[in-house]
Protein backbone atom coordinates (compact mmCIF):
# COMPACT_ATOMS: atom_id res chain seq x y z
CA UNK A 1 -143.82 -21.44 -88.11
CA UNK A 2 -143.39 -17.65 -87.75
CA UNK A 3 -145.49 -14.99 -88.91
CA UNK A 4 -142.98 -13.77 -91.24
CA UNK A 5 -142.68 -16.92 -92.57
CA UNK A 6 -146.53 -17.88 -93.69
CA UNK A 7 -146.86 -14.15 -95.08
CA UNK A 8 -143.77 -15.28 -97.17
CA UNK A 9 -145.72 -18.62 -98.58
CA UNK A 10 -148.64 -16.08 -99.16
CA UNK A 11 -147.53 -13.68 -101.08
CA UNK A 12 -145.46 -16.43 -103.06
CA UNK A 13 -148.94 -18.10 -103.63
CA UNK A 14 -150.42 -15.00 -104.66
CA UNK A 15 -147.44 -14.10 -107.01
CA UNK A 16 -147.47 -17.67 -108.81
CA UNK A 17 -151.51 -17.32 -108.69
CA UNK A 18 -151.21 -14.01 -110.40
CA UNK A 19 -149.16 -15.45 -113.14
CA UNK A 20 -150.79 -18.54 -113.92
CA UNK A 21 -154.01 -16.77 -114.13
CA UNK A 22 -152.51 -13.28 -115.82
CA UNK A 23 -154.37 -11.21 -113.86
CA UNK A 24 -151.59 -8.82 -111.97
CA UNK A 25 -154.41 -7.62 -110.04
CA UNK A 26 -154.82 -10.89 -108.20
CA UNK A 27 -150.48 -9.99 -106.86
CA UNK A 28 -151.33 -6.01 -105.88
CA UNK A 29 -152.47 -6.47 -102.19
CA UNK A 30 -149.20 -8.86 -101.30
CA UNK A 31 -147.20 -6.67 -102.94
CA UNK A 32 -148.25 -4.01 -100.35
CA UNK A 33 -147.33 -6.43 -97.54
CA UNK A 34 -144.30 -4.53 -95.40
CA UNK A 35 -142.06 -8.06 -95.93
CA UNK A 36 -142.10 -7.63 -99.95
CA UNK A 37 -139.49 -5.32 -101.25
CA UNK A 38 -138.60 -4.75 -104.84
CA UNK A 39 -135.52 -3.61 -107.30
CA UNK A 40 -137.39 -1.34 -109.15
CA UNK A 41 -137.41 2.24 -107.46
CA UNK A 42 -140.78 2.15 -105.63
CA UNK A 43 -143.40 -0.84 -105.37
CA UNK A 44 -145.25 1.38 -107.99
CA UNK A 45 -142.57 1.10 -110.66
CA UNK A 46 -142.31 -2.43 -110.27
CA UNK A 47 -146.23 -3.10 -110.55
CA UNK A 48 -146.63 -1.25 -113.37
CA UNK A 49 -144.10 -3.18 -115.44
CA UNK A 50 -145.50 -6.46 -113.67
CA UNK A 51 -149.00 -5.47 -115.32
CA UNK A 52 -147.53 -4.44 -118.51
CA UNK A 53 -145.09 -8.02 -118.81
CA UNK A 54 -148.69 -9.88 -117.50
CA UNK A 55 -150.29 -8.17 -120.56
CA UNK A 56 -147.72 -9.19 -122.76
CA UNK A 57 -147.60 -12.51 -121.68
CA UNK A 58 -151.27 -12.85 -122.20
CA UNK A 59 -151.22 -11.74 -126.11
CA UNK A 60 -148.37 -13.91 -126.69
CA UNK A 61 -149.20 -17.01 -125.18
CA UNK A 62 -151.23 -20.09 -126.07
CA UNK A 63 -153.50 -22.06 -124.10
CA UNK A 64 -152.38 -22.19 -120.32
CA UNK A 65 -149.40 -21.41 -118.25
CA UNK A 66 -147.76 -23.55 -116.08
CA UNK A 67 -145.28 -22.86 -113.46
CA UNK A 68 -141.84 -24.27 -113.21
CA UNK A 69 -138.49 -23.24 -110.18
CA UNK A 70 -135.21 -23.35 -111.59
CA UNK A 71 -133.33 -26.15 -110.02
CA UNK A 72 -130.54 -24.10 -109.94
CA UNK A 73 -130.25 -20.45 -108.09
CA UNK A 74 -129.67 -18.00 -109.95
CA UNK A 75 -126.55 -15.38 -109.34
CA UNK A 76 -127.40 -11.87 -109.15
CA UNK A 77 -125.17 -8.86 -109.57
CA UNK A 78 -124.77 -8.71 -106.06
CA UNK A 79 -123.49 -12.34 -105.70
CA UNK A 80 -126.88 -13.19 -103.60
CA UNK A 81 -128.60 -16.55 -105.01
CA UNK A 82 -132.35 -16.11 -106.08
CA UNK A 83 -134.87 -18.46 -106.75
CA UNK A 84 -135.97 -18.32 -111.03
CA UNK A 85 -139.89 -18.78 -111.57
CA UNK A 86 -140.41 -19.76 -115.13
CA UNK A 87 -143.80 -19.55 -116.52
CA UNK A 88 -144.52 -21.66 -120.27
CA UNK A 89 -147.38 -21.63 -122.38
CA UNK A 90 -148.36 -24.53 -123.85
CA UNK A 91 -146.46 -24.21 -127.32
CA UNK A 92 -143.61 -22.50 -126.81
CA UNK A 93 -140.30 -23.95 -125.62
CA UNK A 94 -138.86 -20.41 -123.99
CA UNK A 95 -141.03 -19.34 -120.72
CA UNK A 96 -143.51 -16.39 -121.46
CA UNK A 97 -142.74 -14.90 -117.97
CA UNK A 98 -139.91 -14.87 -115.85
CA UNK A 99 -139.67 -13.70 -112.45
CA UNK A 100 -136.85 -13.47 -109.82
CA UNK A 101 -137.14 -13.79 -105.96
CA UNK A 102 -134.64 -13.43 -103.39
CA UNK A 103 -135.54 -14.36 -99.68
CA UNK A 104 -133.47 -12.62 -97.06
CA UNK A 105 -133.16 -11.29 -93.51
CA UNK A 106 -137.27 -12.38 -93.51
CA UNK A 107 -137.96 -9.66 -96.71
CA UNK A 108 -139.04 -11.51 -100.14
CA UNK A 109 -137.44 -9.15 -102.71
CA UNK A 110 -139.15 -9.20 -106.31
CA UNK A 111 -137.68 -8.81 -109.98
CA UNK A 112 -139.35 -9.19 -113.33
CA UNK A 113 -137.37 -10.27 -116.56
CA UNK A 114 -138.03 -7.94 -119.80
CA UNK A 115 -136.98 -11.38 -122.09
């Protein structure tokens, strides 16, 4: 396995940790990893709403999260398949978080749902 390739399963780790556990803290050092690239202006822009849709998933869940992939890809604007992680509280039917990750060319490119 290449180097690229475990700092990939890391900072996937670390992305699903930070959710399960809404803490966005717990993501912010792998999202500073060179690999990770985002489609919000700057890594900044995107953390910021990460924390803020962490926060919001926190007051509007109950009980624990739990993580589920899409069995399906989903299509982006740009045609490109990305991988869905849904995040569900124990209650509610509709996930509390959803995130969207593309891997590509060795980069792991991140997007965060507002709904």
């Amino acid at each position: 396995m290449e180097k690229w390739e475990i700092e990939l399963i890391f900072i996937k780790q670390e992305l699903i940790n930070s959710c399960l556990k809404k803490n966005s803290s717990l993501f912010f050092n792998a999202l500073k990893q060179k690999i990770v690239k985002t489609k919000f202006p700057n890594k900044t822009s995107f953390y910021s709403f990460f924390k803020y849709m962490i926060n919001c998933t926190n007051s509007t869940s109950i009980g624990k999260l739990r993580f589920e992939l899409d069995a399906e890809k989903f299509e982006n604007r740009g045609g490109e398949l990305e991988d869905c992680y849904n995040f569900y509280d124990e209650v509610h039917i509709a996930p509390r978080l959803i995130l969207f990750v593309l891997e590509k060319d060795g980069f792991i490119e991140l997007d965060v749902s507002p709904f």
